[in-house]
Protein backbone atom coordinates (compact mmCIF):
# COMPACT_ATOMS: atom_id res chain seq x y z
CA UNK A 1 7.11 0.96 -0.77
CA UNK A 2 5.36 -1.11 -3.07
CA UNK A 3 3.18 -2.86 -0.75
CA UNK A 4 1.43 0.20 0.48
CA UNK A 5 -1.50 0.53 -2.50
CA UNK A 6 -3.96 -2.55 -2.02
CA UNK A 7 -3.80 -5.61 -4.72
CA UNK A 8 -7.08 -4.71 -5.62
CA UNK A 9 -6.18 -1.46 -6.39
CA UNK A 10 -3.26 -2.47 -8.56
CA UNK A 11 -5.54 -4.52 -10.11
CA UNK A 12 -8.00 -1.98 -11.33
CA UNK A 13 -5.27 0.45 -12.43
CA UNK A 14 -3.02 -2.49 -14.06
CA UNK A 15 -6.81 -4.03 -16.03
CA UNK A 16 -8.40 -0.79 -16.59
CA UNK A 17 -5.10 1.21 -17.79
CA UNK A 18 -4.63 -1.87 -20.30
CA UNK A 19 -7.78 -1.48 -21.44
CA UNK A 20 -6.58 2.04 -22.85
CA UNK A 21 -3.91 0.85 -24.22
CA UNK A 22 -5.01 -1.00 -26.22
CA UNK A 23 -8.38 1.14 -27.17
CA UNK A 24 -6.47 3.92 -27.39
CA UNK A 25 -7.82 5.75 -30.29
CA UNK A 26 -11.25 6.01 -28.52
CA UNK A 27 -12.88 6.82 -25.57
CA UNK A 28 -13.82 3.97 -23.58
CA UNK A 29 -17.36 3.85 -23.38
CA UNK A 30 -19.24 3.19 -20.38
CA UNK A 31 -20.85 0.22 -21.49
CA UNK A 32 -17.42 -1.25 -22.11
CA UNK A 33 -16.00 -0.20 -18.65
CA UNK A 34 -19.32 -1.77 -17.41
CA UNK A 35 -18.32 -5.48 -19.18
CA UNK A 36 -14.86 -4.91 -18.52
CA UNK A 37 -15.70 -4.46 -14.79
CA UNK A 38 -18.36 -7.08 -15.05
CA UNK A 39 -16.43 -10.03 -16.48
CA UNK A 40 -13.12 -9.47 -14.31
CA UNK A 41 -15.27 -7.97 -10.70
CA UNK A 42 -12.18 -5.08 -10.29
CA UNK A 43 -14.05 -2.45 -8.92
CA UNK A 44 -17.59 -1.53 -7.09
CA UNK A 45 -18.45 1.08 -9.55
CA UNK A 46 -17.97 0.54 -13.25
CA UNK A 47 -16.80 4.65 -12.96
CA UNK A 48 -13.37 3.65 -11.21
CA UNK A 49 -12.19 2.11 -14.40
CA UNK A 50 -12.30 5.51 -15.91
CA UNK A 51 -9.55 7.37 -14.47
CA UNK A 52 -6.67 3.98 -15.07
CA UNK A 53 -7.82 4.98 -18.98
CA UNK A 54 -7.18 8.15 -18.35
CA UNK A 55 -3.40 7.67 -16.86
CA UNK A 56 -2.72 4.44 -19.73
CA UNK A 57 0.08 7.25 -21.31
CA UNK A 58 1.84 7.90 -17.52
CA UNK A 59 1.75 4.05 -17.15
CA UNK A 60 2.65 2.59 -20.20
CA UNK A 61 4.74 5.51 -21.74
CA UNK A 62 6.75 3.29 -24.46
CA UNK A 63 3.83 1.35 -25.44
CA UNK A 64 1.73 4.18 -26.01
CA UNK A 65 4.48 6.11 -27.90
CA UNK A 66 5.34 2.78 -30.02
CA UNK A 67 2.41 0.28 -29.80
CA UNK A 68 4.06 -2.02 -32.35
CA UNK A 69 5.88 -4.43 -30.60
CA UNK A 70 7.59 -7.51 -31.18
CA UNK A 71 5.91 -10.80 -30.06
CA UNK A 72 7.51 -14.38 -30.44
CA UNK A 73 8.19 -13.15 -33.74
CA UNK A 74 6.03 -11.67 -34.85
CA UNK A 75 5.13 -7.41 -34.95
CA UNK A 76 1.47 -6.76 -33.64
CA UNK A 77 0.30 -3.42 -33.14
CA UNK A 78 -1.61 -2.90 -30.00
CA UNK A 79 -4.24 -0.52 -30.38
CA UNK A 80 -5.58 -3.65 -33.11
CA UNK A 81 -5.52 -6.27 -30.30
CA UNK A 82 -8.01 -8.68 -32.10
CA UNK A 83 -4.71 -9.80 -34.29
CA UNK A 84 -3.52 -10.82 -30.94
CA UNK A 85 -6.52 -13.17 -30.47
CA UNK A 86 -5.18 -15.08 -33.98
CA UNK A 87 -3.27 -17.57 -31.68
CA UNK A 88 -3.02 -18.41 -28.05
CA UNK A 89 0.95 -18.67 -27.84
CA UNK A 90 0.81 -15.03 -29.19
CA UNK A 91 -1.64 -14.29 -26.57
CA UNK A 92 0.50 -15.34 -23.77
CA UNK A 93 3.63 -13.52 -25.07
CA UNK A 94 1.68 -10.45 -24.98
CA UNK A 95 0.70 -11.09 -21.07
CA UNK A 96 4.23 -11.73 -20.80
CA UNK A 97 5.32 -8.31 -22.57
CA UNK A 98 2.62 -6.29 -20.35
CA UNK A 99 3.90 -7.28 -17.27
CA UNK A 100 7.23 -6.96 -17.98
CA UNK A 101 6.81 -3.36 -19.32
CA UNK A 102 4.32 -2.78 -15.35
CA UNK A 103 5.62 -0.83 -13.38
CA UNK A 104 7.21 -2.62 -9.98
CA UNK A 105 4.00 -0.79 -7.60
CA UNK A 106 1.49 -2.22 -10.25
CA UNK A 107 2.32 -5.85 -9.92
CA UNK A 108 -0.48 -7.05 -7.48
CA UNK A 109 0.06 -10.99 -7.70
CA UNK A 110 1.42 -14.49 -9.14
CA UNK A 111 2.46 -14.19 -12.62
CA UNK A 112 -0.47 -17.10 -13.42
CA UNK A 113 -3.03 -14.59 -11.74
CA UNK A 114 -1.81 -11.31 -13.84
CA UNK A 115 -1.75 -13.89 -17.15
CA UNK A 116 -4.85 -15.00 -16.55
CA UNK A 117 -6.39 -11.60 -16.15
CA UNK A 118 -4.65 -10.39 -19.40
CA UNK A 119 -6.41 -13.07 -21.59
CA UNK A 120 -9.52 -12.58 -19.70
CA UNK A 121 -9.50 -9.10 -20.80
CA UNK A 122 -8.69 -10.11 -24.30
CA UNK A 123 -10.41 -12.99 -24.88
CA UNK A 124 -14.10 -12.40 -23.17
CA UNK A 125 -13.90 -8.61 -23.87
CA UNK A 126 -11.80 -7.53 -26.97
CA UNK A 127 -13.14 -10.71 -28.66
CA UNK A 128 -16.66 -9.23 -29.01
């Protein structure tokens, strides 16, 4: 069942739905969809990222009900992901967390490719 939506479709809907997440208390803009979609190449129109944003609350329903979470130690609030960016270890629990929280049908690769798209997205992005 979970193999029948494409990787790269996963991939948009796992990046982009992130990317609400953790913006949550705004609307994504479409200059940032447009550098989102830029940076990581997920989709042929910067548009498609919108509707991911849209569904981050079906996706990620604990996280968006309780965004504080509990990494290595540590309680970071997600919708403030530069405190994230403080430290790389931190930054690579949090990939861990995200995936872990995905839902099975969203996983669309390696663990290495889904980590390294997670601190793409907050490193080159959320960092500006």
């Amino acid at each position: 069942m979970y193999d029948k939506v494409p990787r790269r479709i996963k991939r948009l809907i796992f990046i982009a739905s992130i990317l609400g997440l953790i913006d949550s208390d705004k609307e994504i803009s479409m200059s940032l969809a447009a550098r989102v979609n830029h940076i990581l190449r997920i989709a042929h129109y910067d548009e498609a990222l919108h509707f991911p944003i849209a569904i981050k609350s079906i996706i990620w329903k604990s996280l968006v009900r309780n965004p504080v979470v509990d990494i290595a130690g540590k309680l970071y609030n997600l919708h403030n992901p530069r405190e994230l960016l403080k430290a790389d270890a931190d930054l690579t629990a949090t990939a861990d967390l995200l995936i872990s929280k995905a839902p099975l049908w969203l996983i669309y690769g390696s663990k290495n490719l889904m980590h390294a798209d997670i601190k793409t997205l907050f490193q080159k992005v959320i960092a500006d």
